[in-house]
Protein backbone atom coordinates (compact mmCIF):
# COMPACT_ATOMS: atom_id res chain seq x y z
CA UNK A 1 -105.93 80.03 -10.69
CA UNK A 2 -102.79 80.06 -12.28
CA UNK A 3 -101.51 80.64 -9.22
CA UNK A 4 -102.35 78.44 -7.15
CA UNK A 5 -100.88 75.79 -10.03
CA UNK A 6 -97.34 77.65 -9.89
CA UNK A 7 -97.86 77.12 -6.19
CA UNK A 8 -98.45 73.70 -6.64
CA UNK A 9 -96.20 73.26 -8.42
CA UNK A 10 -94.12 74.78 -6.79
CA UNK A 11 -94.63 72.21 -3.83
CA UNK A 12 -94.89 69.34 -5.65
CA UNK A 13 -91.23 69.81 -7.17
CA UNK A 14 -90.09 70.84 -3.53
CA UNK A 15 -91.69 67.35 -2.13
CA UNK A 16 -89.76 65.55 -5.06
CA UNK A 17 -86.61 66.55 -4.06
CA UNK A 18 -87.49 65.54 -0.31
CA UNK A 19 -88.55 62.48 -1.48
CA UNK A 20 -85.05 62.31 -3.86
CA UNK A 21 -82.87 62.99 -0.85
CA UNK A 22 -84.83 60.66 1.32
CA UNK A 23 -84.10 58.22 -1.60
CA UNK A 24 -80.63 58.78 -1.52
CA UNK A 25 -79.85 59.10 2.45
CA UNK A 26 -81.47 55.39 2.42
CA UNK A 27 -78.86 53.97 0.15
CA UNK A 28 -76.31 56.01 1.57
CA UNK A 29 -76.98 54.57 5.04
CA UNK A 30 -77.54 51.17 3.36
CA UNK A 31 -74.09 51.37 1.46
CA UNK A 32 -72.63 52.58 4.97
CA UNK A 33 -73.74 49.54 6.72
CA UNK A 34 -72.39 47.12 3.87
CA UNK A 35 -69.23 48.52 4.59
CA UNK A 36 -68.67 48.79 7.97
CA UNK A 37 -69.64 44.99 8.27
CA UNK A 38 -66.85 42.80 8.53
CA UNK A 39 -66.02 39.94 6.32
CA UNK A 40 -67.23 36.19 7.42
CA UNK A 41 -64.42 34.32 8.90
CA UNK A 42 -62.83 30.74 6.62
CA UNK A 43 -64.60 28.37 7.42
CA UNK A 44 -61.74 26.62 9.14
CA UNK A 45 -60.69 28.93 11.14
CA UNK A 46 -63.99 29.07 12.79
CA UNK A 47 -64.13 25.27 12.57
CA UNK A 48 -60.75 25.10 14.57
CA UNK A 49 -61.51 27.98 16.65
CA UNK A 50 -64.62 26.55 17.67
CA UNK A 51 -63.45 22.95 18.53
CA UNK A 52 -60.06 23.55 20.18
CA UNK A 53 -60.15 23.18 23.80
CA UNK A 54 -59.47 26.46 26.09
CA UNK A 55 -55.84 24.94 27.33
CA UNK A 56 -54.41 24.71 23.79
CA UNK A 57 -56.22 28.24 23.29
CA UNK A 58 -54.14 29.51 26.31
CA UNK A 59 -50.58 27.64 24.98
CA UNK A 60 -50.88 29.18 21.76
CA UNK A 61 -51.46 33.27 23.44
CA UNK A 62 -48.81 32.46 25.62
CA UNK A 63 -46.38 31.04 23.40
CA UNK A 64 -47.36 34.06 21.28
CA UNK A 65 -46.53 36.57 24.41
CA UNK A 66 -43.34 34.82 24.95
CA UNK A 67 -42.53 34.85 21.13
CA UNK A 68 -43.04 38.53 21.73
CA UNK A 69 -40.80 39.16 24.92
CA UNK A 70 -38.35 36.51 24.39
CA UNK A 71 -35.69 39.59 24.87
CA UNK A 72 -37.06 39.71 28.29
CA UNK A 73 -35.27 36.62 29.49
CA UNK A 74 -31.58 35.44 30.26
CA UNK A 75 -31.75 31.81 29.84
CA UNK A 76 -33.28 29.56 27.16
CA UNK A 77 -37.07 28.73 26.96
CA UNK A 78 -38.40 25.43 25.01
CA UNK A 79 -41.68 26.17 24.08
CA UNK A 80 -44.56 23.23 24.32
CA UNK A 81 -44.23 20.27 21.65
CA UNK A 82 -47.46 20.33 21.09
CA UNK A 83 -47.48 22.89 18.51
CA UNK A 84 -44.96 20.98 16.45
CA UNK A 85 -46.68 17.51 16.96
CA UNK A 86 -49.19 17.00 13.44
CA UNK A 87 -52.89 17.19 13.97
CA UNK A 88 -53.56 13.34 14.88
CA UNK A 89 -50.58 13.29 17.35
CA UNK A 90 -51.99 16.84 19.40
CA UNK A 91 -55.91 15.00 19.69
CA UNK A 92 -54.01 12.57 21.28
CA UNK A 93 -52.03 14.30 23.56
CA UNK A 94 -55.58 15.98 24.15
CA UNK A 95 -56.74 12.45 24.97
CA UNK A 96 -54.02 11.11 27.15
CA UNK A 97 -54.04 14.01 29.02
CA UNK A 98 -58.18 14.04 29.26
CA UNK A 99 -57.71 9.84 30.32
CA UNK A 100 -54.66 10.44 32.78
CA UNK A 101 -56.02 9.38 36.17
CA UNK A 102 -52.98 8.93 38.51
CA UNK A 103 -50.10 11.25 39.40
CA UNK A 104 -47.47 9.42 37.34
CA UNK A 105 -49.79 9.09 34.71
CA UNK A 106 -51.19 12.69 34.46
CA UNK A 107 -47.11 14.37 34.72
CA UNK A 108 -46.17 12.55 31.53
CA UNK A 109 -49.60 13.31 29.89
CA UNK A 110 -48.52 17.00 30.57
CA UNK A 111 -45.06 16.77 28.94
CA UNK A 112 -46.42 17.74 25.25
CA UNK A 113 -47.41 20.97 26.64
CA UNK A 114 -44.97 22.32 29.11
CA UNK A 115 -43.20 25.22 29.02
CA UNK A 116 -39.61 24.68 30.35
CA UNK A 117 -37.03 26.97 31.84
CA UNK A 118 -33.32 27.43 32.05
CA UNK A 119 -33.77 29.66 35.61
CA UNK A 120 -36.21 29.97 37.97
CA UNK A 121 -36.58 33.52 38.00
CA UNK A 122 -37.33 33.57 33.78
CA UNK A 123 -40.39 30.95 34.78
CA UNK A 124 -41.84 33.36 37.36
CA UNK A 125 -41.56 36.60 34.92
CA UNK A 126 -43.48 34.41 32.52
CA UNK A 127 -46.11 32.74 35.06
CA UNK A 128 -46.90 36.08 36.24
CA UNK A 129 -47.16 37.56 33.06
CA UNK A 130 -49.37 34.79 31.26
CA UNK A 131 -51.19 32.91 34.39
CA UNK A 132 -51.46 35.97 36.74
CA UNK A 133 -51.79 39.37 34.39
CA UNK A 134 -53.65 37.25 31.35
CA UNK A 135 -55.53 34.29 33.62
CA UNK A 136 -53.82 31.49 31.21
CA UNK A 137 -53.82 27.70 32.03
CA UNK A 138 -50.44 26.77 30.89
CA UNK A 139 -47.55 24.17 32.45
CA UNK A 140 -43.94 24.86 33.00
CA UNK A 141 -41.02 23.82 34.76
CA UNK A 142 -37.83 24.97 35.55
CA UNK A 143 -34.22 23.21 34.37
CA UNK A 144 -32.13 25.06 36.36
CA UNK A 145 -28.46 23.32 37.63
């Protein structure tokens, strides 16, 4: 009988330490996914990210790419006012362009956010890189004499 008790015992120490590594495997994995989750965003940058219309998105990647490759070109670039205007003057931009309804109107609604170009052939490197390659919505013209 004393046997079977060692035996037992035996098991009973050997379902412990199953139990103990079970134990720790769950905190492990627990502690693992603590970690590998990633911090919640400010919330203004999801506020601002959330409410800023898809064109302005688009200006700011592609003044980003230009920012980026500005080596790539021969003549001088002016990037979009918008950027520089403060926060009341770009929703209005946002709304004159949103309101414009004829031709005249909807060119000088457009001005805030247009790209312009010394040459031609600097414009089409960046159209094709931003509008064709990265499917941006973005304005520019060319001020080439």
């Amino acid at each position: 009988m004393a046997e079977h008790t060692v035996e037992q015992g035996k098991e009973e120490e050997k379902e412990k330490h199953i139990s103990i590594q079970r134990g720790n495997f769950a905190i492990e994995r627990k502690h693992a996914a603590v970690d590998v989750q990633e911090p919640p965003k400010a919330q203004e940058d999801t506020e601002i990210g959330d409410m800023e219309p898809q064109m302005v998105k688009d200006l700011r990647t592609a003044v980003g790419w230009l920012r980026n490759n500005c080596h790539s070109f021969r003549g001088f670039v002016q990037e979009p006012s918008y950027l520089d205007l403060e926060k009341e003057d770009q929703e209005e931009a946002l709304l004159k362009l949103d309101r414009a309804g004829r031709k005249d109107d909807l060119e000088l609604a457009k001005e805030p956010f247009m790209f312009r170009f010394q040459f031609q052939q600097d414009m089409e490197v960046f159209l094709f890189k931003c509008h064709d390659e990265r499917d941006l919505r973005i304005n520019s013209m060319c001020m080439e004499f």
